[in-house]
Protein backbone atom coordinates (compact mmCIF):
# COMPACT_ATOMS: atom_id res chain seq x y z
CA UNK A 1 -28.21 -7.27 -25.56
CA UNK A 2 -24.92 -7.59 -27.49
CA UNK A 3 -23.59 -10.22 -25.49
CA UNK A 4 -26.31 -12.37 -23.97
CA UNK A 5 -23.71 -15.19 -22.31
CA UNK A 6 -22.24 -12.12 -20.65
CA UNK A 7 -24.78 -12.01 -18.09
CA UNK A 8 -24.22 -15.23 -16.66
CA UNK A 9 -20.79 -15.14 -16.46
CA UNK A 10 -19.97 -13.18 -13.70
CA UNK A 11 -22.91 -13.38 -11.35
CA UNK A 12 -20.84 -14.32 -7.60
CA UNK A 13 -21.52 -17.57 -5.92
CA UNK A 14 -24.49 -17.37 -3.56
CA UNK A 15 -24.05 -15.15 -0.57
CA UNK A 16 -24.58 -17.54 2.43
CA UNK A 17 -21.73 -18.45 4.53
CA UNK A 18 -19.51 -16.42 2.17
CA UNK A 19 -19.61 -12.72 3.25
CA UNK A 20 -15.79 -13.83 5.05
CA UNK A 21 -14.46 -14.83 1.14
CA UNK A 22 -15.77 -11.33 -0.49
CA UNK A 23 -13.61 -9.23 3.43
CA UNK A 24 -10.66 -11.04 2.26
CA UNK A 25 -11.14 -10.69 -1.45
CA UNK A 26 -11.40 -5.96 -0.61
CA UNK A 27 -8.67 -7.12 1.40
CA UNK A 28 -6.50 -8.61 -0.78
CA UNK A 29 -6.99 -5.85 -3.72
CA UNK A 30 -6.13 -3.17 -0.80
CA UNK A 31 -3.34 -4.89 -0.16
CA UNK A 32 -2.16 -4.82 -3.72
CA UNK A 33 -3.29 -1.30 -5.05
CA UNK A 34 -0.57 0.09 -2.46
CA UNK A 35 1.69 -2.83 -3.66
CA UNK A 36 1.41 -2.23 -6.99
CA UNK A 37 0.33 1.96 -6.77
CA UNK A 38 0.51 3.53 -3.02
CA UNK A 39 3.70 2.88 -1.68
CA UNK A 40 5.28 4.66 -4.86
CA UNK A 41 3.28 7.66 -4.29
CA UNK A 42 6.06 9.27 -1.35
CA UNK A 43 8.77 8.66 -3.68
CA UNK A 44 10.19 11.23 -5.62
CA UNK A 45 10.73 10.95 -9.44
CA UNK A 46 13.66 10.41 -10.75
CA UNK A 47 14.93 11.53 -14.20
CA UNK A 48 15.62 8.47 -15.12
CA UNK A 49 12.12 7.22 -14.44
CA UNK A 50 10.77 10.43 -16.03
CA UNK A 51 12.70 9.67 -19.46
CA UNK A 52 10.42 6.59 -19.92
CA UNK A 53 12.50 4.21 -21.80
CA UNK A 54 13.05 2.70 -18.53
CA UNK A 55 9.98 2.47 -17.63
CA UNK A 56 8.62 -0.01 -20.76
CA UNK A 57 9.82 -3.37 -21.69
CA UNK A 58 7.92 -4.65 -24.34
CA UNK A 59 10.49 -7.31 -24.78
CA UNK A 60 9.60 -10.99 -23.50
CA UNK A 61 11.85 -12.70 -21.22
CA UNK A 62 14.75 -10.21 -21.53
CA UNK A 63 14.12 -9.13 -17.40
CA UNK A 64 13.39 -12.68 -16.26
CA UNK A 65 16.45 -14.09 -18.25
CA UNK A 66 18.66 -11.27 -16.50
CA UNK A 67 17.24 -12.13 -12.88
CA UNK A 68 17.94 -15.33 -13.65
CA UNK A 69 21.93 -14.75 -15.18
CA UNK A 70 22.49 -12.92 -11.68
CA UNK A 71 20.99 -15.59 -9.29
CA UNK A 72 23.36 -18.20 -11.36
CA UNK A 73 26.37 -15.98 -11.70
CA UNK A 74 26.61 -13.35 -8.83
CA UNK A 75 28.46 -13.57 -5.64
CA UNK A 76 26.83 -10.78 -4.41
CA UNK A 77 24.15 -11.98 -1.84
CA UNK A 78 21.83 -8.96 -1.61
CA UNK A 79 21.80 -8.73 -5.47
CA UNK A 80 20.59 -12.83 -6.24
CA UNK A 81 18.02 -12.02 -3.60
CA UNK A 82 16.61 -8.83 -4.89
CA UNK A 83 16.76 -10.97 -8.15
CA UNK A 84 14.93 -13.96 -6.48
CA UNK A 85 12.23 -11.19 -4.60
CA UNK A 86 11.27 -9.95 -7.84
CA UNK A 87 11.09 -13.12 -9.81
CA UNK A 88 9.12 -15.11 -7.11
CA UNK A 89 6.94 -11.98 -6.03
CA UNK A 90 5.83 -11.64 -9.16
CA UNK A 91 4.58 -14.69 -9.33
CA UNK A 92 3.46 -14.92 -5.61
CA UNK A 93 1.25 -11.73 -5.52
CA UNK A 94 -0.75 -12.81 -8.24
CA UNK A 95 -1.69 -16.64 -6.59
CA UNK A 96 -4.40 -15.05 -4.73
CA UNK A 97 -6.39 -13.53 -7.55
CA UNK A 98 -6.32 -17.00 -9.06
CA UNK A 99 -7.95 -18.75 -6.29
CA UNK A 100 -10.29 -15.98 -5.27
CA UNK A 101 -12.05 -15.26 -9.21
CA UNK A 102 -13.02 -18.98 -9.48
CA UNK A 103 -14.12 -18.87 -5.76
CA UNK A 104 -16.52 -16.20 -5.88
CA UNK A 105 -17.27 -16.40 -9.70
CA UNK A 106 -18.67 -19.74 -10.58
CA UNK A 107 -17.79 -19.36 -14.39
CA UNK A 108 -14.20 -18.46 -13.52
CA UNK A 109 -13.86 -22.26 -12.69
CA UNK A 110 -13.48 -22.48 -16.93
CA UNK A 111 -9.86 -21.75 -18.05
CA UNK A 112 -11.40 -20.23 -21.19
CA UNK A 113 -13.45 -17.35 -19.29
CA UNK A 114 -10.36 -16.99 -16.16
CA UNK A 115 -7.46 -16.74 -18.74
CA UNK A 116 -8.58 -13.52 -20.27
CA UNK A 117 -9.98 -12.07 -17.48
CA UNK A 118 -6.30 -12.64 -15.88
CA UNK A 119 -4.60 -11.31 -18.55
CA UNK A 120 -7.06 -8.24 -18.85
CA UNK A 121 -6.67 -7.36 -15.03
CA UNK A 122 -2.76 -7.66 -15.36
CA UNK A 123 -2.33 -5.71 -18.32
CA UNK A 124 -4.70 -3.01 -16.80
CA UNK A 125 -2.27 -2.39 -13.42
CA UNK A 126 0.83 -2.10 -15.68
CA UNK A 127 -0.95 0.08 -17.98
CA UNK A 128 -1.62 2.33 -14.87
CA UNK A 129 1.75 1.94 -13.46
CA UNK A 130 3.17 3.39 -17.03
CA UNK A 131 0.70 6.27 -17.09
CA UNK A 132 1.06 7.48 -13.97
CA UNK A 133 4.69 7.23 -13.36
CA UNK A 134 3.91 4.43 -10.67
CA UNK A 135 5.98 1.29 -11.55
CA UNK A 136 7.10 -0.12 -14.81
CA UNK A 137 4.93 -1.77 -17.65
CA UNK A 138 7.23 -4.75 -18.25
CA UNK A 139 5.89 -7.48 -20.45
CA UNK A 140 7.49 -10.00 -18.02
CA UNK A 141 5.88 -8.67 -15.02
CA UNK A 142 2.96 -10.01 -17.47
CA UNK A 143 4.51 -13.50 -17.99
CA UNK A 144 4.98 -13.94 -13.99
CA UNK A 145 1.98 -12.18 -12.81
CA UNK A 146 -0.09 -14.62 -15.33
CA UNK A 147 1.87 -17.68 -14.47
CA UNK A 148 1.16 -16.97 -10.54
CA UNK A 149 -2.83 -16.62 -11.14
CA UNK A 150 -2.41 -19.92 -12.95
CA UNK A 151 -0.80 -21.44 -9.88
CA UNK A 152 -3.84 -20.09 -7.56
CA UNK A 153 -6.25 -21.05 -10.18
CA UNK A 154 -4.68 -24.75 -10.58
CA UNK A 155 -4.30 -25.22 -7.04
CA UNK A 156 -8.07 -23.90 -6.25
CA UNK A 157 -9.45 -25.80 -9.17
CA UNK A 158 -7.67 -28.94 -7.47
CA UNK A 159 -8.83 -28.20 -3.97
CA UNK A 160 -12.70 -27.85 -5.37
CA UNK A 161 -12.43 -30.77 -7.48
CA UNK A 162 -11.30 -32.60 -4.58
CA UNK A 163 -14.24 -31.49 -2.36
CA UNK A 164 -16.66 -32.25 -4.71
CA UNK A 165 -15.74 -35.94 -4.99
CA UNK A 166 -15.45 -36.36 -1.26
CA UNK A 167 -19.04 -35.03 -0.73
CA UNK A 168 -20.62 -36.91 -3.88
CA UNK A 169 -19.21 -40.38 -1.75
């Protein structure tokens, strides 16, 4: 076997008492395959979507540092909070999938096997979004999505932490 360690790593957390965790879990990736893919699919093309330069940035920071000029420096309401949707939903959608690997993958508990794994997942849906004319492959949506499985992955790791003191009192 090439990579023996592999094995181990993502065998799920034993079955008993939590079939609930793995409904939520096929509910939670339904929920964002027609967030992230489905509710695209009705919507026509546009040319300007079709062209493709606006469909990549592979610049860092350049989208979050524009949402962030207009939520300082617009008066227009309906523009900070389209701003604010997209900065803190990119972040937000991605909190689950931080809790829920570590949860049902014991070795996701490790920041050094979760990171990547993260990181892959992410960079797979904006791949797809790119290549089939579904969304935009933006390098920040990488920087927020990541930062928002940290969040659920911090916050989890807490939580567990927390549990296993209380019941080794």
């Amino acid at each position: 076997m090439i990579f023996p360690s592999l094995s181990g790593i993502l065998v799920p957390m034993e079955q008993k008492g939590k079939k609930w965790i793995w409904i939520l879990f096929g509910l939670y990736c339904a929920v964002m395959a027609w967030l992230l893919f489905g509710q695209r699919l009705g919507s026509p093309l546009t040319e300007e979507a079709l062209a493709g330069a606006s469909r990549l940035n592979l610049e860092p920071f350049s989208m979050i540092r524009h949402f962030v000029q207009i939520v300082a420096m617009s008066d227009n309401r309906r523009l900070v909070a389209s701003a604010l949707v997209n900065l803190a939903g990119n972040v937000a959608v991605f909190v689950p999938l931080g809790i829920f690997l570590p949860w049902l993958w014991r070795a996701m508990g490790k920041l050094w096997l979760f990171l990547p794994v993260l990181v892959l997942v992410i960079t797979a849906v904006e791949g797809i979004q790119y290549a089939t004319l579904l969304g935009v492959c933006d390098v920040d949506d990488l920087i927020l999505n990541t930062a928002g499985g940290l969040i659920g992955w911090v916050l989890f790791m807490v939580v567990h932490n927390a549990k296993q003191r209380k019941a080794s009192l």
